[in-house]
C-alpha atoms as a PDB file:
ATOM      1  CA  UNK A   1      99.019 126.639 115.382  1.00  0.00           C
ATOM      2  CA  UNK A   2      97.657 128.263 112.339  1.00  0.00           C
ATOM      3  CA  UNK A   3     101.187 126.596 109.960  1.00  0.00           C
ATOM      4  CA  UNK A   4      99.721 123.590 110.858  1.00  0.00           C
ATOM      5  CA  UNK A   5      97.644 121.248 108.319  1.00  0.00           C
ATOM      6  CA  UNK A   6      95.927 117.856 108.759  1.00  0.00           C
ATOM      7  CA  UNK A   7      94.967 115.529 106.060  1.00  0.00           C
ATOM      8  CA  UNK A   8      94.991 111.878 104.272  1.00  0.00           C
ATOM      9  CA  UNK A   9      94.139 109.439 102.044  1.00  0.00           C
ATOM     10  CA  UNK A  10      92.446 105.952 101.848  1.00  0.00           C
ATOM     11  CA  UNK A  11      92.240 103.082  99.663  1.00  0.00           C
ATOM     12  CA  UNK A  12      89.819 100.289  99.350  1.00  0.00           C
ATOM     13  CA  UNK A  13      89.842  97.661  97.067  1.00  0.00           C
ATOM     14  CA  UNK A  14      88.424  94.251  96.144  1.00  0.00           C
ATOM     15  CA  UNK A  15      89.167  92.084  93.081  1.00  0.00           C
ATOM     16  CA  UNK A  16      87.929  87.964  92.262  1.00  0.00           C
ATOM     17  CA  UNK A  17      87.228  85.532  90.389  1.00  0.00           C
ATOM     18  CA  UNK A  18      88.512  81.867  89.494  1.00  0.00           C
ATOM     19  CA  UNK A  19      88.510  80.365  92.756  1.00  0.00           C
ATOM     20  CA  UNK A  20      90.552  83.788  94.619  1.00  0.00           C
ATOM     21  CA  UNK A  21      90.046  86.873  95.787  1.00  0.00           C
ATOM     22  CA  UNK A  22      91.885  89.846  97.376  1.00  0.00           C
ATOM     23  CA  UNK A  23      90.838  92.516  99.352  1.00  0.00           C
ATOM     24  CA  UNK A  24      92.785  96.065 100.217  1.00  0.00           C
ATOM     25  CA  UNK A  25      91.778  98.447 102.740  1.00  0.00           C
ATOM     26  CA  UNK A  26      94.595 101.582 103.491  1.00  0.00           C
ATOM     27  CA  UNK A  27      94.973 104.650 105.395  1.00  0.00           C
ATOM     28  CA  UNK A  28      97.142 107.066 104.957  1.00  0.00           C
ATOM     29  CA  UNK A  29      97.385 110.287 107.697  1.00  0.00           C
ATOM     30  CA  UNK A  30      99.270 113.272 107.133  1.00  0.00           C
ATOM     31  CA  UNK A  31     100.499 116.547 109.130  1.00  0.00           C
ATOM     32  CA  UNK A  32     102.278 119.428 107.597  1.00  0.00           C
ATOM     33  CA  UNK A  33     103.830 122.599 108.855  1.00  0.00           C
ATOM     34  CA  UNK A  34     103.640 125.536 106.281  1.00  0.00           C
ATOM     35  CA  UNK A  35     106.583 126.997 106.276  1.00  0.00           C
ATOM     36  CA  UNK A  36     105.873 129.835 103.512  1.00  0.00           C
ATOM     37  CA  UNK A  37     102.435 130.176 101.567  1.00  0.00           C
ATOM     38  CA  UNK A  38     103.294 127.958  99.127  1.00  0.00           C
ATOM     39  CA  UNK A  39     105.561 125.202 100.867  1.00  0.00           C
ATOM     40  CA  UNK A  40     105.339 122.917 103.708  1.00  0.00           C
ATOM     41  CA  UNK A  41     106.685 119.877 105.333  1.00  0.00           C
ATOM     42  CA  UNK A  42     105.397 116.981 107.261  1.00  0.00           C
ATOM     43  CA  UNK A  43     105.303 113.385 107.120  1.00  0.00           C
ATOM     44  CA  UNK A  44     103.094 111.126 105.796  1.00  0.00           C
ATOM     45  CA  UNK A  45     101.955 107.593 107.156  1.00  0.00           C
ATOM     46  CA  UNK A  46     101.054 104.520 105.819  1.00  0.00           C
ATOM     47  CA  UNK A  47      98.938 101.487 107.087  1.00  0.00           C
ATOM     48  CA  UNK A  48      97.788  98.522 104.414  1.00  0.00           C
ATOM     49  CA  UNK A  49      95.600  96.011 105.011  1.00  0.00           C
ATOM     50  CA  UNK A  50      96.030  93.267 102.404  1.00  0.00           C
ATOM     51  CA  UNK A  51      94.152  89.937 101.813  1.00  0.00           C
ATOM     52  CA  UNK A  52      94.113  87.136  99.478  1.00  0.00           C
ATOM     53  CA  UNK A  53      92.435  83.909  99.306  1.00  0.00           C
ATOM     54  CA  UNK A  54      92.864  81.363  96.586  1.00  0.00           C
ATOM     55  CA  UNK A  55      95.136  78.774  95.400  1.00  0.00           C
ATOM     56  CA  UNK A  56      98.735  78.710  96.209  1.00  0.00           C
END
């Protein structure tokens, strides 16, 4: 269990102006298995939350 690391990233974000506006929110989990000191593998996940409102 010690190989194993846990981490992540987020994002959040809001822009507007002239009648429209979008807002971002996103996550972004990780696991990795260290395989020597210096170098692991693992995936990483992505999730995105994305919102505009304005003209079309």
């Amino acid at each position: 269990m010690e190989k194993l690391w846990y981490g992540g990233n987020f994002g959040l974000g809001f822009t507007g102006g002239n009648q429209s506006s979008q807002f971002n929110l996103g996550i972004y989990p990780m696991v990795g298995y260290k395989i020597i000191p210096w170098f692991s593998v693992g995936p990483r996940l992505g999730f995105e939350y994305n919102y505009y409102k304005g003209p079309v």
